[in-house]
PDB file of N, CA and C in Angstrom:
ATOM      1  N   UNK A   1      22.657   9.119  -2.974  1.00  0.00           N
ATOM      2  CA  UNK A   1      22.503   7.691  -2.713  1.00  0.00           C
ATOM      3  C   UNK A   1      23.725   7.153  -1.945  1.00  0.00           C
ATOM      4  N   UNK A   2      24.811   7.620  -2.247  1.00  0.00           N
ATOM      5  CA  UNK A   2      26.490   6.804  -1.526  1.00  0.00           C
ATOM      6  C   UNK A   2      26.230   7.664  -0.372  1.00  0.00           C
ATOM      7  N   UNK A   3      25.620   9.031  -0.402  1.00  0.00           N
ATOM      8  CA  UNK A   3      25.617   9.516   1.371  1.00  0.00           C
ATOM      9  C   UNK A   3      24.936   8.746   2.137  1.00  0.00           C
ATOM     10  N   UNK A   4      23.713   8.225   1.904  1.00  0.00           N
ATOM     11  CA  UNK A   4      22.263   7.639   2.270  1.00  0.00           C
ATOM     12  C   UNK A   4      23.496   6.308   2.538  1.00  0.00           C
ATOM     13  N   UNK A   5      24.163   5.600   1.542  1.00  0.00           N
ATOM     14  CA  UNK A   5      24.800   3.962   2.413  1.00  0.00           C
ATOM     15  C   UNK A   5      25.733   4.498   3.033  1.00  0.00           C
ATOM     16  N   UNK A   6      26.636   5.593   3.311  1.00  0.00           N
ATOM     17  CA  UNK A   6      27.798   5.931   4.062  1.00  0.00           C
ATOM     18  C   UNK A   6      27.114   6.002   5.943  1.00  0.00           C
ATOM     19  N   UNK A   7      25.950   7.157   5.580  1.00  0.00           N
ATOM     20  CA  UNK A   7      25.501   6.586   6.749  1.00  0.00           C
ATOM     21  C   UNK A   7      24.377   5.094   7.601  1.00  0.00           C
ATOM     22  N   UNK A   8      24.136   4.203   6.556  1.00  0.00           N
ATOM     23  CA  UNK A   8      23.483   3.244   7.122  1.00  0.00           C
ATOM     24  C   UNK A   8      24.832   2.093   7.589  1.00  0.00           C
ATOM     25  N   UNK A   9      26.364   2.632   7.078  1.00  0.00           N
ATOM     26  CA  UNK A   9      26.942   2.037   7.476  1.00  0.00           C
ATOM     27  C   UNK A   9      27.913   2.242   9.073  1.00  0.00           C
ATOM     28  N   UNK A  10      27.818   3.814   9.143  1.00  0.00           N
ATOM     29  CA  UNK A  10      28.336   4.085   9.821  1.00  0.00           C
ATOM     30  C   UNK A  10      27.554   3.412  11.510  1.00  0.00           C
ATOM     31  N   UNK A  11      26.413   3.517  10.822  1.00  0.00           N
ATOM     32  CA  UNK A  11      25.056   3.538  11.588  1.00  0.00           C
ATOM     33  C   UNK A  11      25.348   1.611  12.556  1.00  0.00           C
ATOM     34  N   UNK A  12      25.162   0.957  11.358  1.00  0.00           N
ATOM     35  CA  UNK A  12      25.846  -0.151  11.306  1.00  0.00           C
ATOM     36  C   UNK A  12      26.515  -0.681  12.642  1.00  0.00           C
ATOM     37  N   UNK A  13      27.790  -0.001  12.662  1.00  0.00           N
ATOM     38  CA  UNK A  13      29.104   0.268  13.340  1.00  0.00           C
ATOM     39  C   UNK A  13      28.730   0.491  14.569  1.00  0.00           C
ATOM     40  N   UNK A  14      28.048   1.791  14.801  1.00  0.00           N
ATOM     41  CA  UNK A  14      27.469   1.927  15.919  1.00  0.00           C
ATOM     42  C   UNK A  14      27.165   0.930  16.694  1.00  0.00           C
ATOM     43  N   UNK A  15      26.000   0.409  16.309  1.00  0.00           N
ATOM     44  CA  UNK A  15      25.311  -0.560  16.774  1.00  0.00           C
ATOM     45  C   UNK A  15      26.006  -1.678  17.277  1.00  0.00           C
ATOM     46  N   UNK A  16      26.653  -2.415  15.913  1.00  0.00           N
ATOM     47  CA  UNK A  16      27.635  -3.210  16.466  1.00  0.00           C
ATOM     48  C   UNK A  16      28.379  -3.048  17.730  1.00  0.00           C
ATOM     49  N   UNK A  17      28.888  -2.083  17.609  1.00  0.00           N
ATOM     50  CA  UNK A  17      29.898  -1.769  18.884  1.00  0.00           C
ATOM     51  C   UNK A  17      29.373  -1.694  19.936  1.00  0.00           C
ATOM     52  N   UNK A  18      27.884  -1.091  20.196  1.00  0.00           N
ATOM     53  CA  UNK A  18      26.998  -0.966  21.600  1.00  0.00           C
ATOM     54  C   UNK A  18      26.826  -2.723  21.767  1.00  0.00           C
ATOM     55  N   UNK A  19      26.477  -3.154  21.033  1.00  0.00           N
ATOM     56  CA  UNK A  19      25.871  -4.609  20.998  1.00  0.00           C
ATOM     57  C   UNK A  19      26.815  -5.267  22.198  1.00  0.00           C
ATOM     58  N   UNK A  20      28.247  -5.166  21.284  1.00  0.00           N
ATOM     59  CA  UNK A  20      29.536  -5.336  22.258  1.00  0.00           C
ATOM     60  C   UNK A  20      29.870  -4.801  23.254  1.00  0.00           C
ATOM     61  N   UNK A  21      29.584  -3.686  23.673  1.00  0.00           N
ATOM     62  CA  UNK A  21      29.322  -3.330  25.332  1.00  0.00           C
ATOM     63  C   UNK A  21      28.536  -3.903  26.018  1.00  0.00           C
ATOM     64  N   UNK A  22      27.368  -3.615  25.458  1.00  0.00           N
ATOM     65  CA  UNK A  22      26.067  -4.158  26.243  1.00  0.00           C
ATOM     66  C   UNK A  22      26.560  -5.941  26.978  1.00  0.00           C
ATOM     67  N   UNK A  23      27.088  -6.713  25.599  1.00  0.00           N
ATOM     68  CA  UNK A  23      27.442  -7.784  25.987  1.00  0.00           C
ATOM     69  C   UNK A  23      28.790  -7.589  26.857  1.00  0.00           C
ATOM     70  N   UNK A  24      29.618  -7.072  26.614  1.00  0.00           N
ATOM     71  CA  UNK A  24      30.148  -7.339  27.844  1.00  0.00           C
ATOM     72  C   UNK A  24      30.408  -6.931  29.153  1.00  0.00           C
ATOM     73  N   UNK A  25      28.947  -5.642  29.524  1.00  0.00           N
ATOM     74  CA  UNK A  25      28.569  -5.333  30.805  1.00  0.00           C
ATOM     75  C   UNK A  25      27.896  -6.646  31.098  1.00  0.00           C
ATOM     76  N   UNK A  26      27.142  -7.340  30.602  1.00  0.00           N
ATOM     77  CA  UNK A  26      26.486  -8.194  31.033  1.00  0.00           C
ATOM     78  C   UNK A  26      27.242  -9.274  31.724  1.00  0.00           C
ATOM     79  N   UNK A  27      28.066  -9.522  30.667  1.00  0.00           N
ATOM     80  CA  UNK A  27      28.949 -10.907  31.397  1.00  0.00           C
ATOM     81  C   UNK A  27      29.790  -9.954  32.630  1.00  0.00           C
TER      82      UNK A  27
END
């Protein structure tokens, strides 16, 4: 179960961080 949230967090992170590229290729 703590592996299963270690990676929905890491997962998380990811995302976040693309989110923040994406946004600031755009601008």
């Amino acid at each position: 179960r703590s592996k299963d949230a270690k990676k929905k967090c890491s997962n998380n992170l990811k995302m976040s961080w693309i989110n923040e590229v994406w946004s600031t290729w755009e601008h």
